[in-house]
C-alpha atoms as a PDB file:
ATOM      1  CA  UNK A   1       0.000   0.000   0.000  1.00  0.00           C
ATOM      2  CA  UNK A   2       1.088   3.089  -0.362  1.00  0.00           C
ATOM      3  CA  UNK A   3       1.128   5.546   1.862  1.00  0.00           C
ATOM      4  CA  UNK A   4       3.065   9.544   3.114  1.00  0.00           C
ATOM      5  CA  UNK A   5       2.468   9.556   6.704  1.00  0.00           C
ATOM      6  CA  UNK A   6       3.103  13.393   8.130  1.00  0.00           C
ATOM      7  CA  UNK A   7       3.962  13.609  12.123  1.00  0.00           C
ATOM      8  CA  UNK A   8       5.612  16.169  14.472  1.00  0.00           C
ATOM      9  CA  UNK A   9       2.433  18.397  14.080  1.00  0.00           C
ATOM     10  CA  UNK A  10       1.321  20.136  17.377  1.00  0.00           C
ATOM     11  CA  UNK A  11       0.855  23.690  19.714  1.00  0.00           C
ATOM     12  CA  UNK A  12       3.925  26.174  19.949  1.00  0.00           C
ATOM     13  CA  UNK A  13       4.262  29.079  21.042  1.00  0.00           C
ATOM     14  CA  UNK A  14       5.170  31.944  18.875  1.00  0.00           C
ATOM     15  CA  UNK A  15       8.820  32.141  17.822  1.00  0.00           C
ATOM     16  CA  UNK A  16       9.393  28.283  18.638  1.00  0.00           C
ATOM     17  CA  UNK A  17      10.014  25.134  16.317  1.00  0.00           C
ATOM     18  CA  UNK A  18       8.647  21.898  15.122  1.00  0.00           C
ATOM     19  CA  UNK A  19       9.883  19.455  12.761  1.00  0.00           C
ATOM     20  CA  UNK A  20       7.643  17.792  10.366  1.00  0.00           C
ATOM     21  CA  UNK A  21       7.812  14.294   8.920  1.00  0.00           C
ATOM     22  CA  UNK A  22       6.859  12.886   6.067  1.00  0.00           C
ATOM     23  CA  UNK A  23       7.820   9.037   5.601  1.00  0.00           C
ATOM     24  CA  UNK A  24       6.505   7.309   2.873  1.00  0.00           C
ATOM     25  CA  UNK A  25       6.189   3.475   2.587  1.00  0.00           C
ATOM     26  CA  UNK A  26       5.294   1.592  -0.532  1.00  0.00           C
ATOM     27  CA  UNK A  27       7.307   3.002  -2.917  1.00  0.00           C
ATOM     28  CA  UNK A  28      10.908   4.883  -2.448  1.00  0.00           C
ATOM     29  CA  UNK A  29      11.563   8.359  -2.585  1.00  0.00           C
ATOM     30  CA  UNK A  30      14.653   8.131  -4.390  1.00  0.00           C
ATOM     31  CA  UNK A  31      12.375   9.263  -7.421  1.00  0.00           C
ATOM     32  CA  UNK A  32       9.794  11.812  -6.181  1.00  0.00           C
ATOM     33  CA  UNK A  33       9.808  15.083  -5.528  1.00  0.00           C
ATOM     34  CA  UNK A  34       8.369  15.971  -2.035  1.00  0.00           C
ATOM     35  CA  UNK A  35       6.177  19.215  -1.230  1.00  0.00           C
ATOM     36  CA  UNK A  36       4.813  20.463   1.408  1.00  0.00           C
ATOM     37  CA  UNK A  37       1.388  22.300   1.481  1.00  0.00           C
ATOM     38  CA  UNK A  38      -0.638  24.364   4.313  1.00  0.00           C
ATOM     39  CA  UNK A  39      -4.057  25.404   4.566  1.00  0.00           C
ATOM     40  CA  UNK A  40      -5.448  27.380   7.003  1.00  0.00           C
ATOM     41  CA  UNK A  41      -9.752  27.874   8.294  1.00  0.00           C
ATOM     42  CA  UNK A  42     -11.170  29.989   5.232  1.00  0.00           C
ATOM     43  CA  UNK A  43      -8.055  30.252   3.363  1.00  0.00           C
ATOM     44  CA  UNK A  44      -6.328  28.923  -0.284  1.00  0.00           C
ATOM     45  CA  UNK A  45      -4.425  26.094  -0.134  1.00  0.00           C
ATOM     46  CA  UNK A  46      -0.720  27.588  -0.367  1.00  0.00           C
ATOM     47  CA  UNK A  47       2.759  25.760  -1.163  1.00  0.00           C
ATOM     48  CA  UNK A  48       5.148  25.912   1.773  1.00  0.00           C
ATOM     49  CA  UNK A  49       8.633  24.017   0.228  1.00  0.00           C
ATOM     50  CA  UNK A  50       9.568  21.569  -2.428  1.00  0.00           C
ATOM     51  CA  UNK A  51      12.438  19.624  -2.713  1.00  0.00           C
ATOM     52  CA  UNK A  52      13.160  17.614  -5.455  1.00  0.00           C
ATOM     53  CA  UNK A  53      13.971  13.470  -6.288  1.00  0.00           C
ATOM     54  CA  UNK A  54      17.771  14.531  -5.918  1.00  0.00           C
ATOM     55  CA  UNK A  55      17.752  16.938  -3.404  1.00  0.00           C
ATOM     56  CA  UNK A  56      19.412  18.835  -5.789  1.00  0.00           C
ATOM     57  CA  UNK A  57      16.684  21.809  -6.238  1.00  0.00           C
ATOM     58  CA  UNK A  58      14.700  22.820  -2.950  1.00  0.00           C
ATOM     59  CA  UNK A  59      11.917  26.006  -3.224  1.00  0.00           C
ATOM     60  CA  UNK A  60      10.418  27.782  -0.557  1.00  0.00           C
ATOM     61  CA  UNK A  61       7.573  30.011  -0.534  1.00  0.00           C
ATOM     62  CA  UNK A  62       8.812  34.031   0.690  1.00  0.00           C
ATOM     63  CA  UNK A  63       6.277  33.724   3.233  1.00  0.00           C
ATOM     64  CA  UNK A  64       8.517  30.844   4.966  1.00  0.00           C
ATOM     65  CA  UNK A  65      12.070  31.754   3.235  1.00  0.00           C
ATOM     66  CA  UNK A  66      14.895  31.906   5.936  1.00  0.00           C
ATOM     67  CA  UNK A  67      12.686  30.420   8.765  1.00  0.00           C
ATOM     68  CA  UNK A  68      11.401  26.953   7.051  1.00  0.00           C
ATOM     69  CA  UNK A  69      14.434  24.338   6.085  1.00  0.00           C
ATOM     70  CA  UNK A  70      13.006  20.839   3.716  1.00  0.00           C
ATOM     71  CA  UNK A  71      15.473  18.363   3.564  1.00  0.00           C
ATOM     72  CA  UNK A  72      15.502  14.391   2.761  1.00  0.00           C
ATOM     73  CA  UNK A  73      16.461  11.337   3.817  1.00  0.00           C
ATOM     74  CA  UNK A  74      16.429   8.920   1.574  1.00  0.00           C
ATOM     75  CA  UNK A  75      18.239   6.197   3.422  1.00  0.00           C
ATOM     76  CA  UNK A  76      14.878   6.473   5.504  1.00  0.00           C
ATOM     77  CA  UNK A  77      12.389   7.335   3.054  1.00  0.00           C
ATOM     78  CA  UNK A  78      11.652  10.509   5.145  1.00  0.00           C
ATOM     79  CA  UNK A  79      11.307  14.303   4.174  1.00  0.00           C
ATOM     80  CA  UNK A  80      11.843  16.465   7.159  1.00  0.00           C
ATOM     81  CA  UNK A  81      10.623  20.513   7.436  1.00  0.00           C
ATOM     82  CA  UNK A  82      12.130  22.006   9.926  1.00  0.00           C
ATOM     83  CA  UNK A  83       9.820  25.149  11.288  1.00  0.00           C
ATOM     84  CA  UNK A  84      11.798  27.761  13.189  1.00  0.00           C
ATOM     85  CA  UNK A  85      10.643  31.265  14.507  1.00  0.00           C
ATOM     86  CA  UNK A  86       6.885  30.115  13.737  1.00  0.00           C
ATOM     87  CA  UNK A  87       4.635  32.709  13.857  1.00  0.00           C
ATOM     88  CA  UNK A  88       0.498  32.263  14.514  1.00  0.00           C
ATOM     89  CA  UNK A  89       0.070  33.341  10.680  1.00  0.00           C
ATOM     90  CA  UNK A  90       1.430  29.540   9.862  1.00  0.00           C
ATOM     91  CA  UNK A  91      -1.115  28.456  11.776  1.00  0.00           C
ATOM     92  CA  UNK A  92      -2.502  25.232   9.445  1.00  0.00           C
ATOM     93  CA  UNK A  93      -3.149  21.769   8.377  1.00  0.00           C
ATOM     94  CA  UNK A  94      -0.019  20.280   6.700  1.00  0.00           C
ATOM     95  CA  UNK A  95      -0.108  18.081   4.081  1.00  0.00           C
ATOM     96  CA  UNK A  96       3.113  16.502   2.000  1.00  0.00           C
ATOM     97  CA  UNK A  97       2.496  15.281  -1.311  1.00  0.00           C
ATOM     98  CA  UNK A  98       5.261  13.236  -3.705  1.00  0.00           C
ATOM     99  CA  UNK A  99       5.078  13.319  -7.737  1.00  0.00           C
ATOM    100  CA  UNK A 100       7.537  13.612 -10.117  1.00  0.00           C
ATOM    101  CA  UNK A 101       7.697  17.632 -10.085  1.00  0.00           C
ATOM    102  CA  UNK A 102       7.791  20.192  -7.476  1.00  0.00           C
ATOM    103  CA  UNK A 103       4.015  21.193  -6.549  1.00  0.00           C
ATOM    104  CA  UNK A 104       2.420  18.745  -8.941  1.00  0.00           C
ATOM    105  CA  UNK A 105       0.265  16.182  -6.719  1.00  0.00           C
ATOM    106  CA  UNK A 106       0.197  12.399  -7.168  1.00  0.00           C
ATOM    107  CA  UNK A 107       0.118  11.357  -3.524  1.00  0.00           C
ATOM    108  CA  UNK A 108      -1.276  13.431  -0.522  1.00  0.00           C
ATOM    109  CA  UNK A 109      -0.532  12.455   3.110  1.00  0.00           C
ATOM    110  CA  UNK A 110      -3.885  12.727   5.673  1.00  0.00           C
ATOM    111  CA  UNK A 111      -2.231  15.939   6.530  1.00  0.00           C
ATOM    112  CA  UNK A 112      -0.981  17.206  10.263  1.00  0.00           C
ATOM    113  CA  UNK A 113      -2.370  20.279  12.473  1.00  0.00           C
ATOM    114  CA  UNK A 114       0.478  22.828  13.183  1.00  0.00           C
ATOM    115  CA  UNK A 115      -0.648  25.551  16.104  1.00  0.00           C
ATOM    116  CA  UNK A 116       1.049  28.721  16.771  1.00  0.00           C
ATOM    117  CA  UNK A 117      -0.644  30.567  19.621  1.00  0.00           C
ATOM    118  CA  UNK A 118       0.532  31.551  23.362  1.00  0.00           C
END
């Protein structure tokens, strides 16, 4: 079966950090590219970060740039976002999808609640 599973979701206060996970089973991400999507209550879906099947291009959206860091792992089929000075504006579900280009959608995890409030 296969399957992205997103974890590391949860409350923070303002200015901390979470890392996300996204580990995918059934199929190897050696030959996907990974991105990361958010959606808040009421609002468009929006692309956070993409990085692709070699690692070797990795975008961000400006609303994230310098705070938000996607990276991969492919000896453990895992994509990792590391979320630092989070603010209550990225406030959102979190979803990570694979296909074979940045932003393009071919598998969706069941997405992961990310709350930034004091």
């Amino acid at each position: 079966q296969l399957q992205l599973v997103e974890s590391g979701g949860g409350l923070v206060q303002p200015g901390g950090s979470l890392r996300l996970s996204c580990a995918a089973s059934g199929f190897t991400l050696d030959y996907y590219a990974i991105s990361w999507f958010r959606q808040a209550p009421g609002k468009a879906r929006e692309g956070v970060s993409c990085i692709n099947s070699s690692g070797g291009t990795i975008l961000y959206a400006d609303s994230v740039k310098g705070r938000f860091t996607i990276s991969k792992d492919n000896a453990n089929n895992t994509v990792y976002l590391q979320m630092n000075s989070l603010k209550p504006e990225d406030t959102a579900v979190y979803y990570c999808v694979a296909d074979s280009i940045c932003w393009n959608i071919y598998y969706w995890g069941q997405g992961i609640q990310v709350t930034v409030s004091s």
